[in-house]
PDB file of N, CA and C in Angstrom:
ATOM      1  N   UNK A   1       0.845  -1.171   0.000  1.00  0.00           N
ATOM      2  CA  UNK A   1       0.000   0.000   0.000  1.00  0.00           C
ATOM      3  C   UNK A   1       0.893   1.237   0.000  1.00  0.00           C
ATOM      4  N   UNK A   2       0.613   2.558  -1.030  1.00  0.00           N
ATOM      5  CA  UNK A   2       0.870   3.626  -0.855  1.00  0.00           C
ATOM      6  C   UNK A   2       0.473   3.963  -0.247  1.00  0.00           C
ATOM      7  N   UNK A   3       1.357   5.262   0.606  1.00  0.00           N
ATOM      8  CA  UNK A   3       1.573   6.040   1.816  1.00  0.00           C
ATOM      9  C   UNK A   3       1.762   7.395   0.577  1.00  0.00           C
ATOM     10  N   UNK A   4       0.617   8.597   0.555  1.00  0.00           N
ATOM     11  CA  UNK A   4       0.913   9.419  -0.104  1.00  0.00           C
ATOM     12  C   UNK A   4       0.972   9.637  -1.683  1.00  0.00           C
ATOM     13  N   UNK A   5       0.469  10.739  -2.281  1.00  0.00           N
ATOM     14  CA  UNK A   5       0.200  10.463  -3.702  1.00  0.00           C
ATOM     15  C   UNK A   5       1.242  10.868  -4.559  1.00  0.00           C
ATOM     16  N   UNK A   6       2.713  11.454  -4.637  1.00  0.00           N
ATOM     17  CA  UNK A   6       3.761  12.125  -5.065  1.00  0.00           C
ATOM     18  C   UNK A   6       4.586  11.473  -4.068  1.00  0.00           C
ATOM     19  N   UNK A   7       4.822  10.343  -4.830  1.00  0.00           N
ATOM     20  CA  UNK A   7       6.367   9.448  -4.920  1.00  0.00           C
ATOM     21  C   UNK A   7       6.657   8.905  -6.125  1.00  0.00           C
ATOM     22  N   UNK A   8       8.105   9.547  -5.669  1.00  0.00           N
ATOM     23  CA  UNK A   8       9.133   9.262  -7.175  1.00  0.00           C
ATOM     24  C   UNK A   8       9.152   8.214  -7.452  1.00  0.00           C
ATOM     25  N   UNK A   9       9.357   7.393  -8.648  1.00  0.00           N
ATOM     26  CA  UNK A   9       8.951   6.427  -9.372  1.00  0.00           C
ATOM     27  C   UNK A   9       9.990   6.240 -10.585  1.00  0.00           C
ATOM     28  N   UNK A  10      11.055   5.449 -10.462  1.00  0.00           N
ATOM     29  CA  UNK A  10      11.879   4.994 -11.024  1.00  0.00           C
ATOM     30  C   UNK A  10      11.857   3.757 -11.695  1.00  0.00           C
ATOM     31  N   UNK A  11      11.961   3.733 -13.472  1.00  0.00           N
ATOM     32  CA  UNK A  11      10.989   2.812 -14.278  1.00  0.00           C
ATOM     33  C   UNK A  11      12.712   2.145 -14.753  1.00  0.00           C
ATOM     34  N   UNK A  12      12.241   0.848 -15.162  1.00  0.00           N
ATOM     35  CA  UNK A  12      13.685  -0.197 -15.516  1.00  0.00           C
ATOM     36  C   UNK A  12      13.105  -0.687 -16.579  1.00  0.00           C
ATOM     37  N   UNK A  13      13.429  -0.860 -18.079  1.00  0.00           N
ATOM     38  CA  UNK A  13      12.632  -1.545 -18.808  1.00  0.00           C
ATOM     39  C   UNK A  13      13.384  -2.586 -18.994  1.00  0.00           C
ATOM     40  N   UNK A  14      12.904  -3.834 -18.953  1.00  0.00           N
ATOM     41  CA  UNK A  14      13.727  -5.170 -19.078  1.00  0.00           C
ATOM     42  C   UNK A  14      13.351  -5.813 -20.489  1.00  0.00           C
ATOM     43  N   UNK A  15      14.336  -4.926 -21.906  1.00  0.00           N
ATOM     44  CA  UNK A  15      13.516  -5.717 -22.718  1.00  0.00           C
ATOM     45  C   UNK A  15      13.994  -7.013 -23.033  1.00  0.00           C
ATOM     46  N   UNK A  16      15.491  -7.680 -22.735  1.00  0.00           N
ATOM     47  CA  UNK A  16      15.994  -8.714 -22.457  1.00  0.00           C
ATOM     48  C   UNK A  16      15.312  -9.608 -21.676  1.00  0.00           C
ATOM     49  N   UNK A  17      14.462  -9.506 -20.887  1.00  0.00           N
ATOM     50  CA  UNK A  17      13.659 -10.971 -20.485  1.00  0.00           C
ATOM     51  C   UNK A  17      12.617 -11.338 -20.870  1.00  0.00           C
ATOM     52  N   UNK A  18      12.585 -12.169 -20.747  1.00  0.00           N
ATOM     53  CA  UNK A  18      11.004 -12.805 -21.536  1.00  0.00           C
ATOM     54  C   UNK A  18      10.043 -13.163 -20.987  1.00  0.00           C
ATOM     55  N   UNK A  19      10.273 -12.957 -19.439  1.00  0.00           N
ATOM     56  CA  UNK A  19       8.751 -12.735 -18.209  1.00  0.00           C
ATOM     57  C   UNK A  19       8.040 -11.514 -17.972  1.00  0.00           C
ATOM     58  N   UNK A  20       9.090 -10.446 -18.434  1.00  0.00           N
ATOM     59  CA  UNK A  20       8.981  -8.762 -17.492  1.00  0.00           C
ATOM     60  C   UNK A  20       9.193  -7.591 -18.749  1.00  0.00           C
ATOM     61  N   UNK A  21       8.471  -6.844 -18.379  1.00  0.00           N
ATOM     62  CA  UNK A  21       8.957  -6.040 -19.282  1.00  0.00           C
ATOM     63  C   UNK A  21       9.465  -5.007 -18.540  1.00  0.00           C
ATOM     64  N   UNK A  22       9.412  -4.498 -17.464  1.00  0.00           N
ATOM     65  CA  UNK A  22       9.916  -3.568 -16.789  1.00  0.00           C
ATOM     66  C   UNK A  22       9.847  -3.673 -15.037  1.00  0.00           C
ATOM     67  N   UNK A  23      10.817  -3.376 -14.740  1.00  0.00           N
ATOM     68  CA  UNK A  23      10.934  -2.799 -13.105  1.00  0.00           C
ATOM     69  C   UNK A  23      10.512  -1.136 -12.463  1.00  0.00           C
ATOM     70  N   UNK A  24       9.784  -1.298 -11.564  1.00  0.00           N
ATOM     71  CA  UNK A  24       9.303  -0.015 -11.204  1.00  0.00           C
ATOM     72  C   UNK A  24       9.675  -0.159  -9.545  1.00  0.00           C
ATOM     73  N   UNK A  25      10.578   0.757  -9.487  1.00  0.00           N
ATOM     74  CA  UNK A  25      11.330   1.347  -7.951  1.00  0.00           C
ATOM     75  C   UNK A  25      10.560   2.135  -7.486  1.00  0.00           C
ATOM     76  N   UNK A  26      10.105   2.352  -6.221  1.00  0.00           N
ATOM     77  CA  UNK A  26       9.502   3.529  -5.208  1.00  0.00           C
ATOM     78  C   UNK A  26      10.511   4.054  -4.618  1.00  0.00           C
ATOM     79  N   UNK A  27      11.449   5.230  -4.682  1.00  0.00           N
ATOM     80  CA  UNK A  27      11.678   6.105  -3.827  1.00  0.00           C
ATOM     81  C   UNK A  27      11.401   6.692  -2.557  1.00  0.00           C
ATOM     82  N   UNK A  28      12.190   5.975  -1.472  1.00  0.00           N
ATOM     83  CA  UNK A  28      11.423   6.744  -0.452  1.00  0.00           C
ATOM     84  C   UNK A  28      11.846   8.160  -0.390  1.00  0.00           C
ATOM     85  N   UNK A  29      10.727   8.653   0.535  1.00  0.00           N
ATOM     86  CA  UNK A  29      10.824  10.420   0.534  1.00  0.00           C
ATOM     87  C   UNK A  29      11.817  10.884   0.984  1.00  0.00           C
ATOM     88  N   UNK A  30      11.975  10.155   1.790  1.00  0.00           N
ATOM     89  CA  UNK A  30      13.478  10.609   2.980  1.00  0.00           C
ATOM     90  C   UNK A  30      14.705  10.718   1.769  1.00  0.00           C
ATOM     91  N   UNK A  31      15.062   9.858   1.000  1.00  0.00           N
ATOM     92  CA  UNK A  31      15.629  10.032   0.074  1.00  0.00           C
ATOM     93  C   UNK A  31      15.883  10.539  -1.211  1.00  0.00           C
ATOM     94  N   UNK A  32      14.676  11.018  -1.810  1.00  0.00           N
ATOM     95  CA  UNK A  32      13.787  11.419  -3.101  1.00  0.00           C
ATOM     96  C   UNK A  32      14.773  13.055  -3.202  1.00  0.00           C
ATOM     97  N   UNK A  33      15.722  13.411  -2.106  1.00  0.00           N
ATOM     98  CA  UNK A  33      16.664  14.403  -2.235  1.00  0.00           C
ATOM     99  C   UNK A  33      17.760  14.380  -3.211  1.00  0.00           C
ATOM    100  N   UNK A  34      18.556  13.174  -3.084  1.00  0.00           N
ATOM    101  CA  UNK A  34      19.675  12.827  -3.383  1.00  0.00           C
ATOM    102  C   UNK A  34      19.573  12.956  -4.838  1.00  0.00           C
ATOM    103  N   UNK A  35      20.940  12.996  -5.596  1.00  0.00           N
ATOM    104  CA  UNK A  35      21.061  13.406  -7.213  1.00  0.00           C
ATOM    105  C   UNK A  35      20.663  12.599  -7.932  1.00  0.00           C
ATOM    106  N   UNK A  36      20.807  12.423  -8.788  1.00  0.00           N
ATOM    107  CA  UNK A  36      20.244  11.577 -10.427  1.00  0.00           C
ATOM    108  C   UNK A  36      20.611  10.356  -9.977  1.00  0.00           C
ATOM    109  N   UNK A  37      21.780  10.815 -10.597  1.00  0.00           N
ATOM    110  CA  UNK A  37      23.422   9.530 -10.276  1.00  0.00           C
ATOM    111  C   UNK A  37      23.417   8.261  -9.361  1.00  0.00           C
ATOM    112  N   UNK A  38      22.803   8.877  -8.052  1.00  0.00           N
ATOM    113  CA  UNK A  38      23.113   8.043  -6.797  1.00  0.00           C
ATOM    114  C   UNK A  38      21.774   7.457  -7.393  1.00  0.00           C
ATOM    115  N   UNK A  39      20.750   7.557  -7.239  1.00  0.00           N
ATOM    116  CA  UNK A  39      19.602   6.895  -7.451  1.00  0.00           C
ATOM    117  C   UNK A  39      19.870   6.128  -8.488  1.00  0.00           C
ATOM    118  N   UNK A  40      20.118   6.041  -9.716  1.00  0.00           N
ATOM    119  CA  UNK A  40      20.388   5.478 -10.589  1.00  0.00           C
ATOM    120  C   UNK A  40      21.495   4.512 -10.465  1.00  0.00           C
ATOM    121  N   UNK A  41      22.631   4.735  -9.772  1.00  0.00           N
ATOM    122  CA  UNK A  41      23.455   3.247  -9.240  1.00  0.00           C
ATOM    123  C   UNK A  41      22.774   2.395  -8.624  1.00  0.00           C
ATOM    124  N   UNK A  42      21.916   3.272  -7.246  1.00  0.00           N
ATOM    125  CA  UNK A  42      21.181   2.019  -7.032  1.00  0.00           C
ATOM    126  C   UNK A  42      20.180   0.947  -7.503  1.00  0.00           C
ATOM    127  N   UNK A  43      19.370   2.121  -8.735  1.00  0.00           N
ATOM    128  CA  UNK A  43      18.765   1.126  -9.104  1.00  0.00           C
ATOM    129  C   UNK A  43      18.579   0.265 -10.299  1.00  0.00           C
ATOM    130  N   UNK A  44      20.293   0.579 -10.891  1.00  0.00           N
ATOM    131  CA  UNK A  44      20.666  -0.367 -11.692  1.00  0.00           C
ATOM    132  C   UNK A  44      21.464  -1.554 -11.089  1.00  0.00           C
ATOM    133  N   UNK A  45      21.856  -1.460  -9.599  1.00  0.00           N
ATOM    134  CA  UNK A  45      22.311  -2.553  -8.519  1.00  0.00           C
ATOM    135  C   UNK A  45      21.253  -3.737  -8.366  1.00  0.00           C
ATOM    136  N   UNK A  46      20.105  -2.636  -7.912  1.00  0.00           N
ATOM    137  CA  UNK A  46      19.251  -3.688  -7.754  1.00  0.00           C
ATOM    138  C   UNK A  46      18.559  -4.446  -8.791  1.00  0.00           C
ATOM    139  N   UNK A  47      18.110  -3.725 -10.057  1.00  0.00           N
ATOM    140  CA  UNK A  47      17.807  -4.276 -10.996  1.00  0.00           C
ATOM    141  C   UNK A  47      18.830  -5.368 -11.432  1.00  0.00           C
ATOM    142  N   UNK A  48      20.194  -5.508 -11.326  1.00  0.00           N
ATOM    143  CA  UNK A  48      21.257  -6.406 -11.744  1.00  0.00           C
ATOM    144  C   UNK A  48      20.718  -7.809 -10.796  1.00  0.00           C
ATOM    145  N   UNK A  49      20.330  -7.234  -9.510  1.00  0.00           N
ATOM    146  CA  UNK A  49      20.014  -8.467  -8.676  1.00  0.00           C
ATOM    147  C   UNK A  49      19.024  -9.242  -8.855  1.00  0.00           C
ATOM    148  N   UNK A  50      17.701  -8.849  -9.416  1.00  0.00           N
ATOM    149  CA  UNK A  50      16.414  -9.119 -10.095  1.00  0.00           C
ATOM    150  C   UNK A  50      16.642  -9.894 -10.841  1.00  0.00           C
ATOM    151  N   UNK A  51      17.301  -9.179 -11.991  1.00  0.00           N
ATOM    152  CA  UNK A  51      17.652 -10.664 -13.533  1.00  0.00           C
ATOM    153  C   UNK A  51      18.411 -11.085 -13.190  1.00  0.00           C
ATOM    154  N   UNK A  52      19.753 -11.113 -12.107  1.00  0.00           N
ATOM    155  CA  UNK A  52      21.046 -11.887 -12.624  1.00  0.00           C
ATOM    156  C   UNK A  52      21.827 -11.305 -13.062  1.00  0.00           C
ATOM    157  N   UNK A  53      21.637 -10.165 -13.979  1.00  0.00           N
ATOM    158  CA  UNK A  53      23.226  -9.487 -14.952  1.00  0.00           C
ATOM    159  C   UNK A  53      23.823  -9.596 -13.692  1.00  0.00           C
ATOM    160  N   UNK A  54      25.298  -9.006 -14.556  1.00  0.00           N
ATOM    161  CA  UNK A  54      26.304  -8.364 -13.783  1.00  0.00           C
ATOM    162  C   UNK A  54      25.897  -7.077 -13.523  1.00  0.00           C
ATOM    163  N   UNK A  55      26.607  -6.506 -13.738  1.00  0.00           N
ATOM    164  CA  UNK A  55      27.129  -4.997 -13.392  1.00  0.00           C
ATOM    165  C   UNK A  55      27.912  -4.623 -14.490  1.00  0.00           C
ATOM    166  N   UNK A  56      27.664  -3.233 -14.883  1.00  0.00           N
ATOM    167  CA  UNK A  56      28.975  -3.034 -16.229  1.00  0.00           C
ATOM    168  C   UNK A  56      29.960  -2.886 -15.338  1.00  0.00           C
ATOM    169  N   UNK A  57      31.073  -3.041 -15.613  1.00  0.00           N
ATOM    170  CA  UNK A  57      32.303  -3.064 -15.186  1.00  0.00           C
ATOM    171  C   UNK A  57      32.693  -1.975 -14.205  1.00  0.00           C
ATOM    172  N   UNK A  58      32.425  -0.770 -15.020  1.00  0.00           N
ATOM    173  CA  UNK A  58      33.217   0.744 -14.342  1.00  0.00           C
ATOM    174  C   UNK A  58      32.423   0.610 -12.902  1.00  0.00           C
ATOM    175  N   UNK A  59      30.952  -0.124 -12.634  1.00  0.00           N
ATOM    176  CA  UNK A  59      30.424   0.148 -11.247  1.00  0.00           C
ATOM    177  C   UNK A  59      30.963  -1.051 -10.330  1.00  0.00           C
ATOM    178  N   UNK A  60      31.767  -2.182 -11.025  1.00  0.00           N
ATOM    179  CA  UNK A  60      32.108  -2.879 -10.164  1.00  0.00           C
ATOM    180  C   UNK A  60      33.305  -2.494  -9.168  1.00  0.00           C
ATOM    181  N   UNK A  61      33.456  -3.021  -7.736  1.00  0.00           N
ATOM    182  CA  UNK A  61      34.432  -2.511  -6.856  1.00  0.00           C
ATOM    183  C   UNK A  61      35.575  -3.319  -6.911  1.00  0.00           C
ATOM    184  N   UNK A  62      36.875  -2.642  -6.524  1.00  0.00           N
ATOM    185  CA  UNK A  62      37.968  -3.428  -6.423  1.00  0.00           C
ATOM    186  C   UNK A  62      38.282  -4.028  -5.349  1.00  0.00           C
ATOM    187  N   UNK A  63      38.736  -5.531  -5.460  1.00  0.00           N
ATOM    188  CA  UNK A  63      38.842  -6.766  -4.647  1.00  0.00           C
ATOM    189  C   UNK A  63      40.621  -6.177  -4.085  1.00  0.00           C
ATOM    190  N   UNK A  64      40.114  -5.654  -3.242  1.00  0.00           N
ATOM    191  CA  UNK A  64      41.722  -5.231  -2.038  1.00  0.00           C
ATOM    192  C   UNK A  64      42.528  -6.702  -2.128  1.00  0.00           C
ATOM    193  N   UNK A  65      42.578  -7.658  -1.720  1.00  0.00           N
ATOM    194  CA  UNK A  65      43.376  -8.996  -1.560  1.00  0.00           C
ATOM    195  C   UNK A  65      43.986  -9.263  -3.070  1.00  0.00           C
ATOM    196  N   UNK A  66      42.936  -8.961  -3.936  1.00  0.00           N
ATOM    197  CA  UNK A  66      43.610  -9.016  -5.584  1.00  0.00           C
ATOM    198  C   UNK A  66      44.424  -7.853  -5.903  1.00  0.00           C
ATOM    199  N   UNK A  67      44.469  -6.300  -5.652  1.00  0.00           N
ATOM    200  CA  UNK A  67      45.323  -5.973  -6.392  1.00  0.00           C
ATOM    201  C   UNK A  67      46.681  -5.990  -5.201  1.00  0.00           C
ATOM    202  N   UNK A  68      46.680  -6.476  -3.959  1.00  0.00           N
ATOM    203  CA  UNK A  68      47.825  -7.261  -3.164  1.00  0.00           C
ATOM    204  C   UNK A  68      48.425  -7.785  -3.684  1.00  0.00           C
ATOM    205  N   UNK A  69      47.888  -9.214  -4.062  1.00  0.00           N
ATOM    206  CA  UNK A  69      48.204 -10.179  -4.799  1.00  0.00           C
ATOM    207  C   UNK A  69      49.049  -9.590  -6.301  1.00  0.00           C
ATOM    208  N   UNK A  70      48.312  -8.919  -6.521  1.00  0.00           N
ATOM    209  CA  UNK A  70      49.061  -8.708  -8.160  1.00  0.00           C
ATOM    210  C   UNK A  70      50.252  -8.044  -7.874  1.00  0.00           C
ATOM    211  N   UNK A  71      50.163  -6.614  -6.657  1.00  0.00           N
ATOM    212  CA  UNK A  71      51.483  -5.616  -6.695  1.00  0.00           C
ATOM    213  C   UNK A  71      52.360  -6.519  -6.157  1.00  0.00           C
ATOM    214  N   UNK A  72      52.014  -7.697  -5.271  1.00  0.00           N
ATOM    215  CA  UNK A  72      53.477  -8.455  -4.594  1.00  0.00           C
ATOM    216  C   UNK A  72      54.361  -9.061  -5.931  1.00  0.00           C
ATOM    217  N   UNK A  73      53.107  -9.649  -6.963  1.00  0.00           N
ATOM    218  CA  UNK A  73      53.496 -10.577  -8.102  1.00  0.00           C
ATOM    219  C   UNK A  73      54.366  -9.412  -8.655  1.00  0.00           C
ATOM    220  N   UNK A  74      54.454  -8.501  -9.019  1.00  0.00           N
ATOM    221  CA  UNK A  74      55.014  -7.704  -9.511  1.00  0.00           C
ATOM    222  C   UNK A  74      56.226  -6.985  -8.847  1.00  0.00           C
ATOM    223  N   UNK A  75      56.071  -6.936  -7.549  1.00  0.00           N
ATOM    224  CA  UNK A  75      57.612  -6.652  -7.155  1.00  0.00           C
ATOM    225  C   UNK A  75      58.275  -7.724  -7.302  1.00  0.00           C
ATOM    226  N   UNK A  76      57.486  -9.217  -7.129  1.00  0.00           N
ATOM    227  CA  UNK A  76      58.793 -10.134  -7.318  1.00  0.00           C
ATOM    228  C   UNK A  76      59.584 -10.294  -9.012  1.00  0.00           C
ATOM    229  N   UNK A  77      58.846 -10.056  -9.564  1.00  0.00           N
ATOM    230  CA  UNK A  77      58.557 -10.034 -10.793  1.00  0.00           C
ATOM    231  C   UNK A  77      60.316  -8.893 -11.670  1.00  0.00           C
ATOM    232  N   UNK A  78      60.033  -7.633 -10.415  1.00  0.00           N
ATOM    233  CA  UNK A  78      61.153  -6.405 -10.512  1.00  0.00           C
ATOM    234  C   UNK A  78      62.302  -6.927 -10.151  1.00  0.00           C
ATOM    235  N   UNK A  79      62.197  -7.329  -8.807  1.00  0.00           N
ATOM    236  CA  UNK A  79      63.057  -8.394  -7.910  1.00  0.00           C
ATOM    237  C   UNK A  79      64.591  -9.519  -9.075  1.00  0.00           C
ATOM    238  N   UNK A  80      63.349 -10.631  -9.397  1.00  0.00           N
ATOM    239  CA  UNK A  80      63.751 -11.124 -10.488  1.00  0.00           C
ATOM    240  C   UNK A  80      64.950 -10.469 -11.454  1.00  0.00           C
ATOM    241  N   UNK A  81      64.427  -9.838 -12.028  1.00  0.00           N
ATOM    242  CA  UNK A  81      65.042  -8.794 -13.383  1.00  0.00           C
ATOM    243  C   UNK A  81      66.026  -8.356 -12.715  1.00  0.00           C
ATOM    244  N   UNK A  82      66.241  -7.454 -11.910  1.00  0.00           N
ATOM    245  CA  UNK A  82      67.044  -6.726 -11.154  1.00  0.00           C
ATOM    246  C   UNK A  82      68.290  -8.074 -10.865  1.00  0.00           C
ATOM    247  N   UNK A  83      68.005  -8.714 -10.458  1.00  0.00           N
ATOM    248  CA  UNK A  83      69.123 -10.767  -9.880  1.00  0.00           C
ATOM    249  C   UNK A  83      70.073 -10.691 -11.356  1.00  0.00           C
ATOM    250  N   UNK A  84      68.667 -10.955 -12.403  1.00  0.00           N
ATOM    251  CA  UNK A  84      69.396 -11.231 -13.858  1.00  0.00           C
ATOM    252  C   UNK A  84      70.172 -10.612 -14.325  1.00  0.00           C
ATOM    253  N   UNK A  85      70.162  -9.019 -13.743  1.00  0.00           N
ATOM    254  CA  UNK A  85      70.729  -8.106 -14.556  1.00  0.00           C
ATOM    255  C   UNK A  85      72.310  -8.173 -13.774  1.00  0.00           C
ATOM    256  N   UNK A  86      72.496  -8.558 -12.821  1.00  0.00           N
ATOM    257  CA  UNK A  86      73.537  -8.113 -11.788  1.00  0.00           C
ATOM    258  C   UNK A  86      74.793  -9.130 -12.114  1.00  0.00           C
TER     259      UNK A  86
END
């Protein structure tokens, strides 16, 4: 049940599935402040969670333990070279 007649209403059209044709988000008010942008990450987050997609890339976050992993691989990597050269 709506609470109130002016709430924002954020539409997803899913023409990739073949059950849905669209997602419709309610905005709560408390939030209905915030910019374009932010609203729209979220509710292409959540829409990703609905069907399954991923995420395009640029919104995915970086895995801290992986780029560890890679800068150690890579000093040893300097390490190495530096032995060969000497």
């Amino acid at each position: 049940m709506l609470k109130g007649i002016n709430k924002q209403i954020i539409e997803i059209k899913c023409t990739d599935n073949e059950c849905f044709d669209k997602i419709l988000l309610f905005v709560n008010s408390d939030k209905s402040h915030l910019p374009p942008e932010i609203l729209r990450k979220n509710a292409v987050e959540i829409a990703s969670i609905i069907t399954g997609e991923q995420r395009p890339y640029e919104n995915r976050k970086y895995n801290p333990a992986m780029l560890t992993f890679t800068l150690m691989g890579a000093a040893v990597l300097v390490m190495l070279l530096i032995a060969l050269c000497m």
